[in-house]
Protein backbone atom coordinates (compact mmCIF):
# COMPACT_ATOMS: atom_id res chain seq x y z
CA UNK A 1 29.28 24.34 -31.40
CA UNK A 2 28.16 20.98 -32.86
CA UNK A 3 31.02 20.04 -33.45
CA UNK A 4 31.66 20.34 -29.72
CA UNK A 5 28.46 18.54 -29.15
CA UNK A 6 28.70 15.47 -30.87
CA UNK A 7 32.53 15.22 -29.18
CA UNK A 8 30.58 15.31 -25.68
CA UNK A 9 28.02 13.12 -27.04
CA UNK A 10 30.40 10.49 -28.12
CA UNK A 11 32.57 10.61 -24.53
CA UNK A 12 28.93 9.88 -22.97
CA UNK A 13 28.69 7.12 -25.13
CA UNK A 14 32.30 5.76 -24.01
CA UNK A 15 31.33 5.21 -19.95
CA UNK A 16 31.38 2.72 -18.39
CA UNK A 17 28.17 0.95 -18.01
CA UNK A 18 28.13 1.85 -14.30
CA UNK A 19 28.41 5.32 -14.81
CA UNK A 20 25.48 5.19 -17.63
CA UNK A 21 23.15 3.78 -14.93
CA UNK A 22 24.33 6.71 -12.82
CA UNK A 23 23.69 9.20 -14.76
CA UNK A 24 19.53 7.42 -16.24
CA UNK A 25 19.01 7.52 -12.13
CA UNK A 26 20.20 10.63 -11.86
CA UNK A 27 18.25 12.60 -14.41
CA UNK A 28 15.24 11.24 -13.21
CA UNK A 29 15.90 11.89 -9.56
CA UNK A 30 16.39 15.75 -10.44
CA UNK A 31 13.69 15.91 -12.46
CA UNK A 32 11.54 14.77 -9.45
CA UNK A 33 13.52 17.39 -7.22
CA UNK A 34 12.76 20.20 -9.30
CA UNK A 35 9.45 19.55 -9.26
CA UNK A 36 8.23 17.35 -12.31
CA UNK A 37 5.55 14.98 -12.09
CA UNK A 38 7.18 11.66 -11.81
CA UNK A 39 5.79 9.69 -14.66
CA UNK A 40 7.35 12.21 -17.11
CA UNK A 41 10.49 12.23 -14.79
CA UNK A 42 10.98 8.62 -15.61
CA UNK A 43 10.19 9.00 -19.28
CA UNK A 44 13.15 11.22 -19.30
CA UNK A 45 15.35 9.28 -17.58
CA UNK A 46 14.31 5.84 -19.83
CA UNK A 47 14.50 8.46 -22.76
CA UNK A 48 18.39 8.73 -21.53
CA UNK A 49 18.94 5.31 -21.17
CA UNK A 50 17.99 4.47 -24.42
CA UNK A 51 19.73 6.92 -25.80
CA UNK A 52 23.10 5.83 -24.27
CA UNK A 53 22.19 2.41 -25.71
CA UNK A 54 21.39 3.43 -29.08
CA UNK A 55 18.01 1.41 -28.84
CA UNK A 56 15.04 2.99 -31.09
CA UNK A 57 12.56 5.20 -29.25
CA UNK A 58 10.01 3.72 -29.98
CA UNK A 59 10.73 1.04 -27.91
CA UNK A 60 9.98 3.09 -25.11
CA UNK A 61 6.42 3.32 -26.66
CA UNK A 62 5.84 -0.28 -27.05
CA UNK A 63 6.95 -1.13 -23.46
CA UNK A 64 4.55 1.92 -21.78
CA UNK A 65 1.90 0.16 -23.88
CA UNK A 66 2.74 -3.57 -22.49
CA UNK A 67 3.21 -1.96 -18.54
CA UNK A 68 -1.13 -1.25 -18.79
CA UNK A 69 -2.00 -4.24 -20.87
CA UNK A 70 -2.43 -6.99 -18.16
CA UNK A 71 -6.17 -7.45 -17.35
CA UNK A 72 -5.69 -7.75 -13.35
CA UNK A 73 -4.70 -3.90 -13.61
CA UNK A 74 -8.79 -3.86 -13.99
CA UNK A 75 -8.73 -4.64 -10.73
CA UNK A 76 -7.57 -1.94 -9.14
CA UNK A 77 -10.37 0.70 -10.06
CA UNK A 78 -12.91 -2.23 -8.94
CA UNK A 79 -11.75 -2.36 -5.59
CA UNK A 80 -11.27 1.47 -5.39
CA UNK A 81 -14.68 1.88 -6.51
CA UNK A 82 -15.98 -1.11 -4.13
CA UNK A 83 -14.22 0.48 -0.77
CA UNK A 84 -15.69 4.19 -1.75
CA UNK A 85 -18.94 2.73 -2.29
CA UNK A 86 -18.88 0.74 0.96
CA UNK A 87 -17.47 4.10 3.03
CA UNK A 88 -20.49 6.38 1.76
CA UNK A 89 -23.23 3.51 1.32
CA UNK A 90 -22.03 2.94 5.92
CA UNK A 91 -20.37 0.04 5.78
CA UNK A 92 -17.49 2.02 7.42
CA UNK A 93 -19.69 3.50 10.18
CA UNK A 94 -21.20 -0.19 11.36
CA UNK A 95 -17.43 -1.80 10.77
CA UNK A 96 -16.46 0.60 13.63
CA UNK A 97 -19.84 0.08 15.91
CA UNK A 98 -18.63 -3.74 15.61
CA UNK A 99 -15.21 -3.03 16.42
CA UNK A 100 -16.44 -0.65 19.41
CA UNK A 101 -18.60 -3.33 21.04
CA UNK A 102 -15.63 -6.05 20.93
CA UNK A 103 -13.61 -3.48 22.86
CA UNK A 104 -15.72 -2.12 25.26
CA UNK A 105 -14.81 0.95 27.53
CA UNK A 106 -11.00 0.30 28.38
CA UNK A 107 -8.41 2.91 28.78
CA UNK A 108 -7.83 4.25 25.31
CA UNK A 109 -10.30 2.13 23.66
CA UNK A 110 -11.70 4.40 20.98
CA UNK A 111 -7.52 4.41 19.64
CA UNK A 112 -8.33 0.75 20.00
CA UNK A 113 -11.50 0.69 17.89
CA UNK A 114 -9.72 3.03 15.52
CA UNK A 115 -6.98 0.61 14.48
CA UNK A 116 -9.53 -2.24 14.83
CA UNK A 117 -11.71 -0.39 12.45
CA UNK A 118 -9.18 0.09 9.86
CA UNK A 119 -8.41 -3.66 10.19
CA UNK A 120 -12.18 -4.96 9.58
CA UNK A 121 -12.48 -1.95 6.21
CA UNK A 122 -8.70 -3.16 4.90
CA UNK A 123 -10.33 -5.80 4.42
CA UNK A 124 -12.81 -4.39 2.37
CA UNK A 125 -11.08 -1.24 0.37
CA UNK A 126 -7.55 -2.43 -0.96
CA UNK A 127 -6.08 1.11 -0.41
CA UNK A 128 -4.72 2.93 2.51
CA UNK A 129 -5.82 6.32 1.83
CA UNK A 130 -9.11 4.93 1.43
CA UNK A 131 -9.18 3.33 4.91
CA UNK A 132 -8.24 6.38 6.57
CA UNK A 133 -10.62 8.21 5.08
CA UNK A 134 -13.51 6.28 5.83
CA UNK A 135 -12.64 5.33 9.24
CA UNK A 136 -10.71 8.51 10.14
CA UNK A 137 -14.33 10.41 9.25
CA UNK A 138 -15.94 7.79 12.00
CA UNK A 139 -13.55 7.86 14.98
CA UNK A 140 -11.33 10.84 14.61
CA UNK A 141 -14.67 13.06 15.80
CA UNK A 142 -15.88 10.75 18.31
CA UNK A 143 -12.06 10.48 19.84
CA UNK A 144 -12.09 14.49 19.77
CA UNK A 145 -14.87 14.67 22.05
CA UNK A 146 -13.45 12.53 24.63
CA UNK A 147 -10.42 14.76 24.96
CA UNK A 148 -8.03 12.72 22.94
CA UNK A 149 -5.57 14.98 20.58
CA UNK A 150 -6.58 15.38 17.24
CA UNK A 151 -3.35 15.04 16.18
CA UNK A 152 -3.14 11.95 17.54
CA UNK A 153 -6.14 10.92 16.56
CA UNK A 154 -5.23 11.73 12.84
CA UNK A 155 -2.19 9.67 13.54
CA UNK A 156 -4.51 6.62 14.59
CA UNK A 157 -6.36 6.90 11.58
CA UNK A 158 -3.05 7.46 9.16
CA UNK A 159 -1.42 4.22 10.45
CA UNK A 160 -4.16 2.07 10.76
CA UNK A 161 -5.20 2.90 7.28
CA UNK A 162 -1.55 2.17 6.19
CA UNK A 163 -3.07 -1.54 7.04
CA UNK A 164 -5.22 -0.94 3.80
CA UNK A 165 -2.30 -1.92 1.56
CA UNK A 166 -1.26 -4.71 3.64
CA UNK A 167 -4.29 -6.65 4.24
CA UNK A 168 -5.71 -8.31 1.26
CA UNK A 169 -7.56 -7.05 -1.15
CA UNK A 170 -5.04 -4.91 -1.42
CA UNK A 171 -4.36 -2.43 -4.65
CA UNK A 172 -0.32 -2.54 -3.91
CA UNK A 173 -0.43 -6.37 -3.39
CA UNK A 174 -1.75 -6.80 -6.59
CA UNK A 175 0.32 -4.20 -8.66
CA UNK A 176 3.53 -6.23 -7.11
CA UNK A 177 1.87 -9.27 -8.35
CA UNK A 178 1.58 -7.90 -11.67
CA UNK A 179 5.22 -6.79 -12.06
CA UNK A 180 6.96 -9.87 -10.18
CA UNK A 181 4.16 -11.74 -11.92
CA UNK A 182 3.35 -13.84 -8.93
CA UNK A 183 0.31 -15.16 -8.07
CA UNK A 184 -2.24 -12.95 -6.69
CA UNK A 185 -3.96 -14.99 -4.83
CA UNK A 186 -1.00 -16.50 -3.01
CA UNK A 187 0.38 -12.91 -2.42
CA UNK A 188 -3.25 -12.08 -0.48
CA UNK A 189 -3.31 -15.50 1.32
CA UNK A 190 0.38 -14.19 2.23
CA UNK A 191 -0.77 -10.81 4.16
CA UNK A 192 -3.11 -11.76 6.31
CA UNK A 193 -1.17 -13.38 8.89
CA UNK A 194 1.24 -9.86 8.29
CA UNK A 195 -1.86 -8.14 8.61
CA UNK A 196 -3.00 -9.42 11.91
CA UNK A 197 0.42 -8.96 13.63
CA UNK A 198 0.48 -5.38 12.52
CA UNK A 199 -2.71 -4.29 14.04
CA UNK A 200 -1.80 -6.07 17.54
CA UNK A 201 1.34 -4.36 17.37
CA UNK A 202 -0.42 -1.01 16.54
CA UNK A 203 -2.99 -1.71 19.26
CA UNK A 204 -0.13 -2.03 21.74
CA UNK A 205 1.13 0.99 20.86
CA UNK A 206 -1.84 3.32 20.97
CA UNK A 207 -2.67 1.34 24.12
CA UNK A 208 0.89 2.40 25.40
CA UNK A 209 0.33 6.53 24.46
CA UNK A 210 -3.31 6.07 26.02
CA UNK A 211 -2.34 4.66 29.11
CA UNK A 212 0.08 7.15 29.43
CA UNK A 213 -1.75 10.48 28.55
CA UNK A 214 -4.44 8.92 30.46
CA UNK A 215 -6.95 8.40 27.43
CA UNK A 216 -10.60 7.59 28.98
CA UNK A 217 -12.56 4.87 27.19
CA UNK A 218 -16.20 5.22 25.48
CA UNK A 219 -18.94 5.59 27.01
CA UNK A 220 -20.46 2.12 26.84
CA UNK A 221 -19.38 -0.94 28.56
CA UNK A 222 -18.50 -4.20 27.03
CA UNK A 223 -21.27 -7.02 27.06
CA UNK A 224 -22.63 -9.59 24.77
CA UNK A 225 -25.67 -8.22 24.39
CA UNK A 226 -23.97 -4.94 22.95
CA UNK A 227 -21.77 -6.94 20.80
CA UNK A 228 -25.08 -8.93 19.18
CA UNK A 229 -26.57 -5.87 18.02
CA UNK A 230 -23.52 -4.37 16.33
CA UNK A 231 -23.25 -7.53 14.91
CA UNK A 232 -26.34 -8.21 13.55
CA UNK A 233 -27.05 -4.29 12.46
CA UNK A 234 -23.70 -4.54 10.78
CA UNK A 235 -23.94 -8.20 9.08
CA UNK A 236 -23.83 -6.89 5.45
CA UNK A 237 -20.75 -5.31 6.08
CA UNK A 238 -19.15 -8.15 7.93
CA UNK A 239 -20.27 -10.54 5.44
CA UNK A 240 -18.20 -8.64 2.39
CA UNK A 241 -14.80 -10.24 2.93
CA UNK A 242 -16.11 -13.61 3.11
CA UNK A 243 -17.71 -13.15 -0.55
CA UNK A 244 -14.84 -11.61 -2.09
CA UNK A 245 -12.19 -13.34 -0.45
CA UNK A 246 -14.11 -16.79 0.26
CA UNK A 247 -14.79 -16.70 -3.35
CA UNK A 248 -11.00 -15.88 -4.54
CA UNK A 249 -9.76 -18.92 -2.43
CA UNK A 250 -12.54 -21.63 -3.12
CA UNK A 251 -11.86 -21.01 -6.82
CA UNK A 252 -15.39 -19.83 -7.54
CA UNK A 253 -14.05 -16.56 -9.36
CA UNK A 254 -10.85 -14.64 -10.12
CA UNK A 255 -9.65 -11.60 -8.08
CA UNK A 256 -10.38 -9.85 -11.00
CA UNK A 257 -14.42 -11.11 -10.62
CA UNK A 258 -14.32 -10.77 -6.93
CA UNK A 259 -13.85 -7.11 -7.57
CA UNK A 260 -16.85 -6.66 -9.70
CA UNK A 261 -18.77 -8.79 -7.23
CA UNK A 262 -17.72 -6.27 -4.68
CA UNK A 263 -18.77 -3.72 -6.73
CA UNK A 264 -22.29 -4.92 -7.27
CA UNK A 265 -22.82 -6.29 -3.31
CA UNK A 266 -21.59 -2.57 -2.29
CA UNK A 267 -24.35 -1.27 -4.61
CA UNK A 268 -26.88 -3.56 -3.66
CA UNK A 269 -26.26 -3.28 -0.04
CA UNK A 270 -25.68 0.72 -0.29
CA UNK A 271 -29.12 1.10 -1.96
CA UNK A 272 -31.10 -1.59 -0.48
CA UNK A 273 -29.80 -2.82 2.54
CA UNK A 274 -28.51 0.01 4.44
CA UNK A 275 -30.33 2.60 2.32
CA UNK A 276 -27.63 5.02 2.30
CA UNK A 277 -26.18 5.37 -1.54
CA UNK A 278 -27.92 7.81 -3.81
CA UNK A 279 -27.19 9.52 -6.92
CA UNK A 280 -25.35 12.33 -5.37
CA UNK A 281 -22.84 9.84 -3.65
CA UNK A 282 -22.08 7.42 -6.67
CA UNK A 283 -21.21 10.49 -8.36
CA UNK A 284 -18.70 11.42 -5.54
CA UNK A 285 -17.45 7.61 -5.60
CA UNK A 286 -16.97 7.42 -9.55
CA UNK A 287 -15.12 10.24 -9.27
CA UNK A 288 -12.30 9.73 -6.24
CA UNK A 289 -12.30 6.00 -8.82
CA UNK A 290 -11.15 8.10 -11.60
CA UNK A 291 -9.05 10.68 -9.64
CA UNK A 292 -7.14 7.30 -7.95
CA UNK A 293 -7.20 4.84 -10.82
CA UNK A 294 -5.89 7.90 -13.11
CA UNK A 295 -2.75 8.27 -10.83
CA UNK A 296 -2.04 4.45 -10.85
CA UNK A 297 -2.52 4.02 -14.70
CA UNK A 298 -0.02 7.28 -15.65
CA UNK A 299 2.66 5.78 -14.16
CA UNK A 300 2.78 2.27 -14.60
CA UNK A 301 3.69 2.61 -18.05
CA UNK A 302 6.66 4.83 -17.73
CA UNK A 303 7.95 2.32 -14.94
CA UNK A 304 7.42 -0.78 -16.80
CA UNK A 305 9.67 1.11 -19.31
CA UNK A 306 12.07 2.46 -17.15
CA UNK A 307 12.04 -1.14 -15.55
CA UNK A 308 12.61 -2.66 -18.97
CA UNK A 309 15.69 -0.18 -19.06
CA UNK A 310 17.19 -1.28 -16.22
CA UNK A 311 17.31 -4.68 -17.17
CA UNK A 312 19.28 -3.75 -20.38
CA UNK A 313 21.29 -1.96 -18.52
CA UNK A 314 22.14 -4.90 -16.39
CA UNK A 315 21.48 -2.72 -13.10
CA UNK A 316 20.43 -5.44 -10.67
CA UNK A 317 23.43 -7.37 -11.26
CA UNK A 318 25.30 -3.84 -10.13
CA UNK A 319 23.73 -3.80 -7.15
CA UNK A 320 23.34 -7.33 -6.41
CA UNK A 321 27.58 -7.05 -6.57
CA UNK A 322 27.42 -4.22 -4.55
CA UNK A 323 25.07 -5.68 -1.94
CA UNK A 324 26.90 -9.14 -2.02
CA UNK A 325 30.04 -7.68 -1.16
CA UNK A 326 28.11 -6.04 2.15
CA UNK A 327 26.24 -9.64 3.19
CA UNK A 328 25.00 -12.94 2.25
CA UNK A 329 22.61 -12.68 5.02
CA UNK A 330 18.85 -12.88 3.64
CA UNK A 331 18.02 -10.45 6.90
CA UNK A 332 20.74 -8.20 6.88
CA UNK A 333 19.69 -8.10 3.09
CA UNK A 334 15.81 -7.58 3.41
CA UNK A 335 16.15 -5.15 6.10
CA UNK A 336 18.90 -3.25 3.43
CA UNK A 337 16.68 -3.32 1.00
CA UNK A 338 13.16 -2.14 3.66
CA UNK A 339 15.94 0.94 4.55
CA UNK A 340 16.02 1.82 0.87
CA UNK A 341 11.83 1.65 0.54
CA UNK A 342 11.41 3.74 3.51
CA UNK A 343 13.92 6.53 2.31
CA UNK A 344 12.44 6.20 -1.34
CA UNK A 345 8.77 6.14 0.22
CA UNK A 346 9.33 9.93 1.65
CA UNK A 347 9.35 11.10 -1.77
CA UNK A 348 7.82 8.59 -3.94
CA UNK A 349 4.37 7.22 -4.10
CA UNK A 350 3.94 3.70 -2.83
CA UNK A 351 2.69 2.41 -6.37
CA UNK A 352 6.09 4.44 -8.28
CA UNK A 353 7.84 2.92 -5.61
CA UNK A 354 7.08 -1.24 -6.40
CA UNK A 355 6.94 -0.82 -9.94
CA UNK A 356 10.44 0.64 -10.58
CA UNK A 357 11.93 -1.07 -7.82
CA UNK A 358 10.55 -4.63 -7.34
CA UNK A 359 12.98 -5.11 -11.00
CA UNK A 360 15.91 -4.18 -9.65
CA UNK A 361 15.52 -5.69 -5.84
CA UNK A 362 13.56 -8.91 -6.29
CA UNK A 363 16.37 -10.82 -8.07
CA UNK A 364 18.94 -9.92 -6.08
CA UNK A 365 16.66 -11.30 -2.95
CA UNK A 366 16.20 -14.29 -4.67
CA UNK A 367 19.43 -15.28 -5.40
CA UNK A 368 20.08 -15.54 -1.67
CA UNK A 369 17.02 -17.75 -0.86
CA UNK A 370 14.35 -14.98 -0.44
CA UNK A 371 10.84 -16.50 -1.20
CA UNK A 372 9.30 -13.38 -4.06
CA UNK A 373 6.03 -14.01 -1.71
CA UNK A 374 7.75 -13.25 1.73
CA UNK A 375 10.14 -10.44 -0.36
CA UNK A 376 6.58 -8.99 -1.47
CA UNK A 377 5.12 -8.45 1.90
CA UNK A 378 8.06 -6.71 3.34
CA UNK A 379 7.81 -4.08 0.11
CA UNK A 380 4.61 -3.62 1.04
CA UNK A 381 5.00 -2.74 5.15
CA UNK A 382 7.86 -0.49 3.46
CA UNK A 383 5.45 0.95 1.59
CA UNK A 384 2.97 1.64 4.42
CA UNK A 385 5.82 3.39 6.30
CA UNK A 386 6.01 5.56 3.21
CA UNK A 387 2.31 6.33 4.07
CA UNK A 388 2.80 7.62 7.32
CA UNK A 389 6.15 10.14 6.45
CA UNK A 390 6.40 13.40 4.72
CA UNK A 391 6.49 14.95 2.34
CA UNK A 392 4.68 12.65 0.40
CA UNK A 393 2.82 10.50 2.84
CA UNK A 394 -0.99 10.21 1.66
CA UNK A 395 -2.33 8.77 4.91
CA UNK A 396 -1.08 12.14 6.63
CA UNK A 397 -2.65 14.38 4.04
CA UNK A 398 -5.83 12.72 4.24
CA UNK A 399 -5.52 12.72 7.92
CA UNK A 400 -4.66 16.47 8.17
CA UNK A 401 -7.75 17.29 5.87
CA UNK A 402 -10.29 15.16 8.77
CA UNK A 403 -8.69 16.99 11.38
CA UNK A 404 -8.05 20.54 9.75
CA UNK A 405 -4.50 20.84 11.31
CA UNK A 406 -1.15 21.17 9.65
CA UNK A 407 0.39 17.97 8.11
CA UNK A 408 3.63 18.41 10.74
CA UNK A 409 1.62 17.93 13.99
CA UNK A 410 0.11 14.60 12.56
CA UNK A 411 3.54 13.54 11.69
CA UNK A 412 4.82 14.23 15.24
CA UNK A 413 1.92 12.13 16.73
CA UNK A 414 2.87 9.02 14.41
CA UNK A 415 6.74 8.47 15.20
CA UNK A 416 5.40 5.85 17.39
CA UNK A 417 3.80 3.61 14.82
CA UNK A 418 6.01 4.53 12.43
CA UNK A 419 8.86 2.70 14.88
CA UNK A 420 5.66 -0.13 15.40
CA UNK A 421 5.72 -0.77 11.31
CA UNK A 422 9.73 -1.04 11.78
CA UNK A 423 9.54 -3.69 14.62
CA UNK A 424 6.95 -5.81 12.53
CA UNK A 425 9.37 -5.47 9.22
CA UNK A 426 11.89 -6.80 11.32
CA UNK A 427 9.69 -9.59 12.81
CA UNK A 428 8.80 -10.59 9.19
CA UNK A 429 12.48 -10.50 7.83
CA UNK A 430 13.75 -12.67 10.86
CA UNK A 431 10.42 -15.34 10.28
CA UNK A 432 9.36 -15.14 6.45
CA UNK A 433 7.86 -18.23 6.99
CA UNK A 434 5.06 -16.22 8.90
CA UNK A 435 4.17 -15.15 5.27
CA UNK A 436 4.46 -17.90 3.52
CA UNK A 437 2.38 -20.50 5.60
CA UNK A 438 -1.22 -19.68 4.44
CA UNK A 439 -0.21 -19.94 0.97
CA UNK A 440 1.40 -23.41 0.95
CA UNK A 441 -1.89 -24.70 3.40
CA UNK A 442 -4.35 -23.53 1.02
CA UNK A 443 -2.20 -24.31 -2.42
CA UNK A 444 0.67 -26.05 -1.86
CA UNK A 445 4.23 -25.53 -1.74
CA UNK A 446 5.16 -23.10 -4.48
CA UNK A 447 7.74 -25.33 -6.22
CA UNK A 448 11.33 -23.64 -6.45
């Protein structure tokens, strides 16, 4: 029986290196199937990739250790913390009165206020769950009561939140930075002009459904007068992304210090401005921080092994063949590569997704011209797509628990936006300049 063994061993050991990297992607693809969590999936398949190169386990130790060293991964549960704090202290709530007095009472203007919403709080929470929940909680009740579906509403709320990740500070923006160790600010400089064109285009398209179910508007009319109050009841909350992100850009701190600043002005304005934080609800806000920050720590260390792996392994030069042999178009290429996210992003979370991936795909994208900025920002509307499609989409689930219905009907009601999140990928991957622009104003051309 050993004997047999160590024969099989040593005809796994005599593939061809192709075959190897088969088999590592394999292993940790059933894994997932059958229902292990993902970060020990890919410790098994790294575990079987080292073992096919004979490289010391321990290795695989050292590398998980250097994947959570960087300080910027601080970030992350800064910003998580900052957005919860700001959705329970009411930032959310006076974000959407704004966003309800610049619309006024047009057909299907609370689906309009919705995505607008989600827009203004992106701005504020990094994350994409987080933006549904906190505006989804706002509008999803008040769109109920003027006869709008609350499956559509839930959709509203999933992909506008999906803008979360998109529009800077974002949590995904910042773990790509971090792993294609580009520069952080440049990379949120880089998705606001993204950012903007994907809330029109979502705006169109809940106009669209509106118009055509015959959505009625709110109950209030626009004027100026209206908009001046919101404004000036809501200032606090309007003023947040100018701190944090006026701060990043002017040099006065690092993301990394705009997150605890965002931290302390959501506390200060929580409990003394809007009065709203108490004990009870910074308890409830440390602990969705944990829960999140918990599921991005686990498995960035895995992936920065596995990533590691497949760099020994020489797998992007395998598929950078493979792909060159298909086109040396940068768009036919980008939109290749935004098929593959999507796909991946039904069964992998978003985070999983740009840490095992952005190894493999960035340097094939570079080799044909692709700027890593412009190649960042189309990961990350791939990503959001992966928010808004099942199983694993996060937007839905948080959707379906506002709206107490089944995670399917939500997922009928977004097909639309999902197809909305396509046409702006493919707006982005025809014009990468449109990504790129901010960055080069603000800093200078990044040289190479």
């Amino acid at each position: 029986m050993f004997e047999f063994l160590a024969v099989f061993a040593d005809t796994l050991h005599d593939l061809p290196e192709v075959t190897q990297a088969l088999i590592v992607l394999v292993s940790m693809i059933v894994m997932i199937m059958i229902g292990v969590p993902i970060p020990m999936s890919v410790i098994i398949g790294t575990v079987v990739g080292y073992w096919f190169l004979d490289f010391p386990f321990v290795q695989i130790a050292l590398s998980m250790y250097t994947g959570i060293e960087p300080f910027p991964l601080i970030t992350i549960p800064l910003f998580v913390l900052a957005g919860s704090l700001m959705e329970q202290g009411g930032m959310a709530k006076r974000i959407v009165n704004v966003a309800e007095s610049l619309v006024g009472n047009y057909t299907g203007s609370l689906g309009l206020v919705a995505i607008l919403g989600c827009t203004f709080f992106a701005a504020l929470s990094g994350s994409g769950p987080a933006t549904t929940a906190a505006i989804g909680a706002v509008m999803i009740p008040s769109m109920v009561k003027q006869n709008y579906s609350p499956a559509f509403g839930g959709a509203l709320a999933a992909s506008g939140g999906a803008l979360g990740s998109l529009i800077p500070p974002s949590n995904l923006l910042i773990i790509y930075g971090i792993v294609a160790e580009e520069s952080i600010p440049r990379l949120f400089l880089a998705g606001f002009l993204p950012g903007i064109l994907a809330s029109g285009v979502l705006m169109v398209t809940a106009y669209l459904i509106a118009k055509k179910r015959n959505y009625v508007g709110s109950d209030r009319a626009f004027s100026w007068s209206h908009v001046w109050e919101s404004v000036r009841a809501g200032k606090w909350a309007l003023l947040a992304p100018f701190i944090i992100l006026g701060g990043i850009y002017s040099g006065i701190f690092t993301p990394t210090e705009a997150a605890s600043v965002a931290v302390v002005y959501a506390l200060l304005i929580g409990y003394i401005g809007y009065r709203e934080l108490n004990v009870q609800k910074l308890i409830y806000c440390l602990k969705i921080t944990a829960m999140i920050s918990g599921a991005v720590i686990i498995i960035i260390g895995p992936a920065k092994a596995f990533g590691e792996l497949m760099s020994l392994m020489d797998v992007p030069t395998m598929i950078g063949d493979v792909l060159s042999d298909i086109t040396e178009s940068p768009f036919v290429l980008l939109m290749i590569i935004a098929g593959i996210m999507i796909l991946t992003g039904m069964f992998l979370e978003s985070i999983a997704q740009i840490i095992l991936l952005t190894p493999l795909m960035l340097p094939i994208a570079v080799s044909l011209g692709v700027d890593p900025i412009a190649f960042g920002i189309i990961m990350i509307i791939s990503c959001e797509v992966g928010f808004l499609t099942p199983p694993v989409g996060a937007n839905l689930f948080v959707a379906a628990r506002i709206t107490n219905l089944g995670i399917e009907k939500i997922s009928l009601e977004v097909i639309p936006f999902v197809f909305a999140y396509i046409i702006i990928l493919v707006i982005i991957a025809a014009f990468p300049t449109i990504t790129t622009i901010l960055p080069d104003i603000v800093f200078g051309k990044f040289p190479g």
